[in-house]
N, C-alpha and C. Protein backbone atom coordinates (compact mmCIF):
# COMPACT_ATOMS: atom_id res chain seq x y z
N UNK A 1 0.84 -1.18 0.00
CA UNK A 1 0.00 0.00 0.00
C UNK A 1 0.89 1.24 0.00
N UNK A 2 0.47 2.07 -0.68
CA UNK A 2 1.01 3.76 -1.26
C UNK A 2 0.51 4.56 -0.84
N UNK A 3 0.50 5.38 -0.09
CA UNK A 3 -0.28 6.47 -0.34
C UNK A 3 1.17 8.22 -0.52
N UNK A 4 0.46 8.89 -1.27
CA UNK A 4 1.14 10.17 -1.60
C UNK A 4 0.53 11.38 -1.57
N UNK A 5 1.32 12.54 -0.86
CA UNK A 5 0.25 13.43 -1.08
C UNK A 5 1.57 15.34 -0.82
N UNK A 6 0.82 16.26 -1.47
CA UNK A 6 1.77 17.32 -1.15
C UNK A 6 1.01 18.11 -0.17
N UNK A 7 2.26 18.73 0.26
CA UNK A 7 1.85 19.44 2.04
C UNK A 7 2.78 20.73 1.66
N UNK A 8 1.95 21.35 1.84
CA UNK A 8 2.34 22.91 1.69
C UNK A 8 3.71 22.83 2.63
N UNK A 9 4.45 24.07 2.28
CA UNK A 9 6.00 24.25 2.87
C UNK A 9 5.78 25.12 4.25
N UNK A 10 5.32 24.75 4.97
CA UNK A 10 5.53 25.37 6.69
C UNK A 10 4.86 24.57 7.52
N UNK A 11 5.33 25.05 8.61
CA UNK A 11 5.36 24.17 9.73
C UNK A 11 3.85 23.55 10.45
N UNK A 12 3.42 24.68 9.84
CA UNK A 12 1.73 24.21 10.05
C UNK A 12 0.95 22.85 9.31
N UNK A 13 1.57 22.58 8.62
CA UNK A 13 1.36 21.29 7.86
C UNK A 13 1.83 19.93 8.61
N UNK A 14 2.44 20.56 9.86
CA UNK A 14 2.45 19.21 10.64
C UNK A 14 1.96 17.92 10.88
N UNK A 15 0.46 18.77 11.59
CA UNK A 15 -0.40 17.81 11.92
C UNK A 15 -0.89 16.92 10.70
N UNK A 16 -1.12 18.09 9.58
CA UNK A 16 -1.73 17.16 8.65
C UNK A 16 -0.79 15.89 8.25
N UNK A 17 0.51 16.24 8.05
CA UNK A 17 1.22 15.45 7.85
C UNK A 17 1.54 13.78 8.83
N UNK A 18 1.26 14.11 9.79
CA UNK A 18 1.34 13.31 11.10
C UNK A 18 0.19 12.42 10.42
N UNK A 19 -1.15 13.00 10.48
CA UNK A 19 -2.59 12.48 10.35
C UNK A 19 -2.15 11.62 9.27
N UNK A 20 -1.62 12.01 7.73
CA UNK A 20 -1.69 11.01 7.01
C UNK A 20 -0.89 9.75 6.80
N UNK A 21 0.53 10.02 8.03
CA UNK A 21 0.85 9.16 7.88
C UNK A 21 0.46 8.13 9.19
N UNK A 22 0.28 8.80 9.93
CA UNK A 22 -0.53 7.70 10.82
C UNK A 22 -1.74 6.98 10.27
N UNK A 23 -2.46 7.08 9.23
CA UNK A 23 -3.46 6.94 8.36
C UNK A 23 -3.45 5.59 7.94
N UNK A 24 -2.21 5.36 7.24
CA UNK A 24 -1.67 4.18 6.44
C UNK A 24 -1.12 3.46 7.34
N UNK A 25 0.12 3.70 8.57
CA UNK A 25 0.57 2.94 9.33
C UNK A 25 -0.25 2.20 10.37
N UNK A 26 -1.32 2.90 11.04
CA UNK A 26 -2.12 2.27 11.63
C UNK A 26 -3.31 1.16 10.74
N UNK A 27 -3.59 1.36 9.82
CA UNK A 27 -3.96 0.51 8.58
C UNK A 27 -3.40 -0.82 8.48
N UNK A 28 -2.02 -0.59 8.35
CA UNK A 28 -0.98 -1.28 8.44
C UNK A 28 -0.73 -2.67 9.83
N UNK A 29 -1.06 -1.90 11.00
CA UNK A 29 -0.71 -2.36 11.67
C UNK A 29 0.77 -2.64 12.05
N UNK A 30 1.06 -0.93 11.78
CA UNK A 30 2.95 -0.98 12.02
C UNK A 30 2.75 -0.53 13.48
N UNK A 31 3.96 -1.42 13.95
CA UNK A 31 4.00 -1.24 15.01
C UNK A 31 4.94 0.22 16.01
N UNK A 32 4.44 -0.27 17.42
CA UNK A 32 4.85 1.37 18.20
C UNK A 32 6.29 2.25 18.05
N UNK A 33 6.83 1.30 18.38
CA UNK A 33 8.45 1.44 17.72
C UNK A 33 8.33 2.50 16.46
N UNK A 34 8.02 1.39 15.55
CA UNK A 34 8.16 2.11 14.17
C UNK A 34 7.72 2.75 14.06
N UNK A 35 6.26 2.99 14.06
CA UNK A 35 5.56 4.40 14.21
C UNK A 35 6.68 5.73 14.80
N UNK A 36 6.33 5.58 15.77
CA UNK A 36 7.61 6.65 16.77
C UNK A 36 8.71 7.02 15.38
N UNK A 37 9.26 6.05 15.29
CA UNK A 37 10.66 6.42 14.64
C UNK A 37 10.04 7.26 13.20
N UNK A 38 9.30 6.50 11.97
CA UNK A 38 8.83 7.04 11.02
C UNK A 38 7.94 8.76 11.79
N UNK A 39 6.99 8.65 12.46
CA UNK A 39 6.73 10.18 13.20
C UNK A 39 7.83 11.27 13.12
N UNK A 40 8.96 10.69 13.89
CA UNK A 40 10.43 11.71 14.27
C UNK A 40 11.15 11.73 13.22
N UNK A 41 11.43 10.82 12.10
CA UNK A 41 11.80 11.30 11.18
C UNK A 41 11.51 11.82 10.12
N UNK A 42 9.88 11.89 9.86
CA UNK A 42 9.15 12.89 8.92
C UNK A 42 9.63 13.95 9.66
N UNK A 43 8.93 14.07 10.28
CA UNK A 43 9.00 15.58 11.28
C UNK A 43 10.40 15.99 11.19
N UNK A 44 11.13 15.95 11.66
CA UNK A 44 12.79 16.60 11.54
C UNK A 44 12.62 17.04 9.73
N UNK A 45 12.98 15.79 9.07
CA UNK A 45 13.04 16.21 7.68
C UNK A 45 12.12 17.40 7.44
N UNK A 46 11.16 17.53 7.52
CA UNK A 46 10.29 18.19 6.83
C UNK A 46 10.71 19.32 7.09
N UNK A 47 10.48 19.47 8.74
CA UNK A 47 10.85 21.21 9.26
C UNK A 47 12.27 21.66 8.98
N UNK A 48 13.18 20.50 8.55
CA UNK A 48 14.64 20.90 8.02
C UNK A 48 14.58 21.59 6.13
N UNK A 49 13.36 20.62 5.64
CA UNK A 49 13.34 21.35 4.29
C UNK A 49 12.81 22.64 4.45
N UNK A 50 11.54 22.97 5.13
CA UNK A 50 10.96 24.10 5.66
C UNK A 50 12.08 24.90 6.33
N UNK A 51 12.71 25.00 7.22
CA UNK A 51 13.81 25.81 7.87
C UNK A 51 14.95 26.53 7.00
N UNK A 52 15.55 25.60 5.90
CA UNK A 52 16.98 25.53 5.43
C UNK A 52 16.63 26.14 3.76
N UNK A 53 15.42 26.50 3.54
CA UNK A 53 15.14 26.59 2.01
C UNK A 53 13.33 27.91 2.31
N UNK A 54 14.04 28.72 2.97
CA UNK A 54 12.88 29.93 3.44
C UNK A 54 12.33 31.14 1.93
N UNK A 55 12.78 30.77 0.98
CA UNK A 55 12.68 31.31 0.00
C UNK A 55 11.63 30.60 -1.18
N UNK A 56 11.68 29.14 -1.06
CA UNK A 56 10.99 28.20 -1.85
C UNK A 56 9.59 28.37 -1.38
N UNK A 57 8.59 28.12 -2.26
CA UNK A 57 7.12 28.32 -2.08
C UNK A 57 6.77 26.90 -2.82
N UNK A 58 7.44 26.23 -3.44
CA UNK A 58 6.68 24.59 -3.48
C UNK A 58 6.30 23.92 -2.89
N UNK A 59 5.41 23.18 -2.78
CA UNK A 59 4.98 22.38 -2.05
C UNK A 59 6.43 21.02 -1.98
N UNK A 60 6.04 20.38 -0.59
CA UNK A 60 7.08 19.05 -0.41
C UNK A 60 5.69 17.70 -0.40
N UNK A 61 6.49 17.25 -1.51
CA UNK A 61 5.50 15.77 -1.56
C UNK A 61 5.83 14.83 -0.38
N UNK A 62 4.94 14.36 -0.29
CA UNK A 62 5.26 13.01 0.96
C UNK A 62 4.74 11.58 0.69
N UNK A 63 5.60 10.68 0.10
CA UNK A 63 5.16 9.57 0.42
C UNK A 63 5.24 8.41 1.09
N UNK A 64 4.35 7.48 1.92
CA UNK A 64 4.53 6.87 2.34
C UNK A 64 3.78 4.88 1.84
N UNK A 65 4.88 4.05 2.18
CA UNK A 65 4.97 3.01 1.35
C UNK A 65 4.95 1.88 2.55
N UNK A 66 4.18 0.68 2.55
CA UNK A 66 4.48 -0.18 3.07
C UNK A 66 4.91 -1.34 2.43
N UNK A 67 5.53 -2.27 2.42
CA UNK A 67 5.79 -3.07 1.80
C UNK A 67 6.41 -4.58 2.15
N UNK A 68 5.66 -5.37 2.58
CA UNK A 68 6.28 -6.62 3.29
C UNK A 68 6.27 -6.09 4.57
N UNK A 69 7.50 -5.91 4.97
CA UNK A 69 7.58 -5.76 6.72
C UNK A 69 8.44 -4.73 6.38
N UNK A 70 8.10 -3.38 5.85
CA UNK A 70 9.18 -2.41 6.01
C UNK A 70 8.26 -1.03 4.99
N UNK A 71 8.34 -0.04 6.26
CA UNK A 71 7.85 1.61 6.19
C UNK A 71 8.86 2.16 4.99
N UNK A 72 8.48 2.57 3.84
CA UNK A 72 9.33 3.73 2.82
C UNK A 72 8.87 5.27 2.92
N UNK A 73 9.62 6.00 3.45
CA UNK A 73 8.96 7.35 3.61
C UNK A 73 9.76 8.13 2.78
N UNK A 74 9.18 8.73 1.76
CA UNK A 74 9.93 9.54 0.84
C UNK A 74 9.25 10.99 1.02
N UNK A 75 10.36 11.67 0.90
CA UNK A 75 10.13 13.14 0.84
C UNK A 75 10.57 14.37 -0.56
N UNK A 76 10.03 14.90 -1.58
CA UNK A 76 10.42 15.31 -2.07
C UNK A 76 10.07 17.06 -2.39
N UNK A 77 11.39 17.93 -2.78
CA UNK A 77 10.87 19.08 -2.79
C UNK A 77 11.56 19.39 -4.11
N UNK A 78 11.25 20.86 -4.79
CA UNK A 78 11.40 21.10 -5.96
C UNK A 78 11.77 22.83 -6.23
N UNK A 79 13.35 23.19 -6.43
CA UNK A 79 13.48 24.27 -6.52
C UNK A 79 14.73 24.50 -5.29
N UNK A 80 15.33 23.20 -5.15
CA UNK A 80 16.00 23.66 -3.69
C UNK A 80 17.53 23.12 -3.99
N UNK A 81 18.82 23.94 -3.25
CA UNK A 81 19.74 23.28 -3.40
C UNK A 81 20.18 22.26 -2.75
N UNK A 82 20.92 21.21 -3.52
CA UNK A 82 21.71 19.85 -2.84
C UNK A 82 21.93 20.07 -1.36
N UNK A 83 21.56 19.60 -0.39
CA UNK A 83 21.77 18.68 0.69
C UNK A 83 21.46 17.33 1.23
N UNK A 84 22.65 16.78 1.23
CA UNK A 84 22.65 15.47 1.15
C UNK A 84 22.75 15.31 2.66
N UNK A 85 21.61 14.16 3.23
CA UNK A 85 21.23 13.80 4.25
C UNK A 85 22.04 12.48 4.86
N UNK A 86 22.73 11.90 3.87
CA UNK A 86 23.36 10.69 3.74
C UNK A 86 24.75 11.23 4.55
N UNK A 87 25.21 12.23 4.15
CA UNK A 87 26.98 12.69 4.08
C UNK A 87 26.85 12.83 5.93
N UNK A 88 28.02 11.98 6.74
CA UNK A 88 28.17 12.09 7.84
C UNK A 88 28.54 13.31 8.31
N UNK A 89 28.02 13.30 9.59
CA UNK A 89 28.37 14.78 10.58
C UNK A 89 28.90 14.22 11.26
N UNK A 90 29.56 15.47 11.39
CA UNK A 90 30.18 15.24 13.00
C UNK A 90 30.13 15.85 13.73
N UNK A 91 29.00 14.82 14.36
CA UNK A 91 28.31 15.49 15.82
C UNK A 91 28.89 14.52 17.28
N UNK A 92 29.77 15.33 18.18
CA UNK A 92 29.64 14.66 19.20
C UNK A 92 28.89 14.57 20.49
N UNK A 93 28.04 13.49 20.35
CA UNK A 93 26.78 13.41 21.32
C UNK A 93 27.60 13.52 22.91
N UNK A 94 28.51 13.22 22.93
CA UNK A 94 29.08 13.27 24.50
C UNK A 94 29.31 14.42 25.39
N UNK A 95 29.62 15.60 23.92
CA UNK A 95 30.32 16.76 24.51
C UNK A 95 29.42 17.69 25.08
N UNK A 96 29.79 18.13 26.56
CA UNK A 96 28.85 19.00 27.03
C UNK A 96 28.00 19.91 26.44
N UNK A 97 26.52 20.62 26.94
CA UNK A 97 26.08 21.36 26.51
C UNK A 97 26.40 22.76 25.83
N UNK A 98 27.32 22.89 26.98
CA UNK A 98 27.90 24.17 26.69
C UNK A 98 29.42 23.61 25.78
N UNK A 99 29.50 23.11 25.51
CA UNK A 99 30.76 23.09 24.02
C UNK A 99 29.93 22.94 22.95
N UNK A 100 29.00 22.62 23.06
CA UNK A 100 28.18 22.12 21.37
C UNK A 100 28.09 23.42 20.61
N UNK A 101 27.87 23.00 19.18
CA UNK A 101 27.29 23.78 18.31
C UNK A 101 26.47 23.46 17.76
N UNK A 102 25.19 24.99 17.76
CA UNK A 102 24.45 24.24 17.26
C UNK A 102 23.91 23.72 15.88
N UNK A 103 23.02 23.02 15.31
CA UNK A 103 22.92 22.20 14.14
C UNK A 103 23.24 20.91 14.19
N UNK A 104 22.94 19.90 13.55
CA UNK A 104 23.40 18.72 12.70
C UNK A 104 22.95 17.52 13.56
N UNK A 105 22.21 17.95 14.19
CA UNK A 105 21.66 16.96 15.28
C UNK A 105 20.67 15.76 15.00
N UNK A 106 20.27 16.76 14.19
CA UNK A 106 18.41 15.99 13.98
C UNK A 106 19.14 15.14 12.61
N UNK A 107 20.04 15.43 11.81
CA UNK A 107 20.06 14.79 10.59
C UNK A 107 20.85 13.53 11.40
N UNK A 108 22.06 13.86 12.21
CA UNK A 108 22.77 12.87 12.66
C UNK A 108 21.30 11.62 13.26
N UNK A 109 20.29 12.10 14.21
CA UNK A 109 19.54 11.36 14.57
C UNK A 109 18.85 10.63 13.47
N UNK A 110 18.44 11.51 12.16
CA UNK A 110 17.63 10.41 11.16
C UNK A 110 18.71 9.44 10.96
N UNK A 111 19.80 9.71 10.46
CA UNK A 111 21.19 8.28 10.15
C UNK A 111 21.05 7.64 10.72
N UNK A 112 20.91 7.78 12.63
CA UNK A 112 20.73 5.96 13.30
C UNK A 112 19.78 5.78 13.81
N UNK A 113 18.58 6.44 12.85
CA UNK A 113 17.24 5.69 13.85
C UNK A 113 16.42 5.40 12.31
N UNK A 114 16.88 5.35 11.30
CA UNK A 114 16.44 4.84 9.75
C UNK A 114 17.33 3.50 9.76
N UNK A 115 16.48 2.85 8.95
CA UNK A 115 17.38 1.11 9.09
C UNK A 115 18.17 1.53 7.37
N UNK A 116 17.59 2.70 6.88
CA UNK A 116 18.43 2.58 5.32
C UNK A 116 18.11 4.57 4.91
N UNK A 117 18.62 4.77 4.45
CA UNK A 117 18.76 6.01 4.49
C UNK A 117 19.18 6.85 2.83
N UNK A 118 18.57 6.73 1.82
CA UNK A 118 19.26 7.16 0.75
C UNK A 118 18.72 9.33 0.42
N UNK A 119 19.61 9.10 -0.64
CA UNK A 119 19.50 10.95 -1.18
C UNK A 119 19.55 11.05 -2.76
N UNK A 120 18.71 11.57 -3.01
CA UNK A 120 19.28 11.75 -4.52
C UNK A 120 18.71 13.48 -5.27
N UNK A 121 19.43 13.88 -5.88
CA UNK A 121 19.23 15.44 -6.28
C UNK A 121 19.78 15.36 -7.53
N UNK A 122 18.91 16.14 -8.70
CA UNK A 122 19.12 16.55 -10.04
C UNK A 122 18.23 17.15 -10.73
N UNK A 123 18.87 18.52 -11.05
CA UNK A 123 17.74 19.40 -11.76
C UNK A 123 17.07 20.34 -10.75
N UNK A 124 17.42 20.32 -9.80
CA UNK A 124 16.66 21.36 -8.45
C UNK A 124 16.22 20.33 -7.56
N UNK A 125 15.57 19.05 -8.10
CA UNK A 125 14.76 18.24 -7.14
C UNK A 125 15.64 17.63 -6.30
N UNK A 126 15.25 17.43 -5.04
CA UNK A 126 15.67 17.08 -3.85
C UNK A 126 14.94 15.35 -3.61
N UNK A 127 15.18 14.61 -3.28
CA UNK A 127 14.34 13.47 -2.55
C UNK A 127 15.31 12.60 -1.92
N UNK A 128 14.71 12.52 -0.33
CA UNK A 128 15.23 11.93 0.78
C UNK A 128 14.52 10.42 0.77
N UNK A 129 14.91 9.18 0.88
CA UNK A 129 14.31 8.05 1.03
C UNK A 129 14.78 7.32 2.48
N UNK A 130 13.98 6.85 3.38
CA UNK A 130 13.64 6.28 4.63
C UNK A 130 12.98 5.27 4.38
N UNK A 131 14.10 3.45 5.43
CA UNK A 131 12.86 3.02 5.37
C UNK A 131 13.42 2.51 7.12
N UNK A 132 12.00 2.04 7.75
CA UNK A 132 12.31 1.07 8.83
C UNK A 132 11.41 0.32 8.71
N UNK A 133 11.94 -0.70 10.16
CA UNK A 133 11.11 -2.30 9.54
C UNK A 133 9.96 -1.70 10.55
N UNK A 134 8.54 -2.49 10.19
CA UNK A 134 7.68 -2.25 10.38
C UNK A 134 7.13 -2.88 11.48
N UNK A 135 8.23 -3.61 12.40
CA UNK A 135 7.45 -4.10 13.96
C UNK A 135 6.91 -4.96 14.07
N UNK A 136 5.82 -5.50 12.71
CA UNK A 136 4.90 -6.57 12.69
C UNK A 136 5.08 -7.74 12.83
């Protein structure tokens, strides 16, 4: 099962976004875990395309995929430059509050809480691919 749909570019599109993908996953019967994780990593992504690209007025497509025992959450936007979600940071989670800088957190978090993680960009278009296993 597929479902796809575009969500306007700000932050207010949250909920809706939440709603539809809880829509299909609970359908699904994906489990709590996964849920959680697919939730936190729409969410970061999204408000990172929304945050990092304040000039773009396209809409960001969202789709979400089940397939066997494993969540595909794709995100795509149109008009934006290359950032690749894949390319490691270096973030050290250990170092006190007060040494950090801030940024790179939330992307470092999608890398180890996605069981697969791809990027691909050409022509302006952006699309992030997520998948985790589905709990069931």
């Amino acid at each position: 099962m597929t479902m796809e749909r575009a969500f306007a570019r700000s932050n207010d599109s949250l909920t809706a976004i939440y709603e539809f993908a809880e829509e299909i996953l609970s359908k699904n019967a994906v489990g709590d875990a996964a849920c959680y994780s697919v939730h936190l990593a729409l969410e970061e992504l999204f408000v990172n395309m929304v945050k990092y690209n304040p000039d773009v007025d396209s809409d960001i497509d969202v789709g979400v995929a089940i397939i066997e025992d494993k969540v595909t959450v794709t995100l795509t936007e149109y008009g934006v430059p290359e950032f690749d979600v894949t390319a490691p940071r270096n973030v050290d989670i250990n170092a006190p509050l007060a040494e950090r800088t801030p940024g790179g957190l939330g992307v470092y978090l999608i890398q180890n809480l996605a069981d697969s993680l791809e990027y691909e960009y050409g022509d302006g278009r952006s699309r992030v691919i997520f998948t985790k296993e589905s709990g069931v």
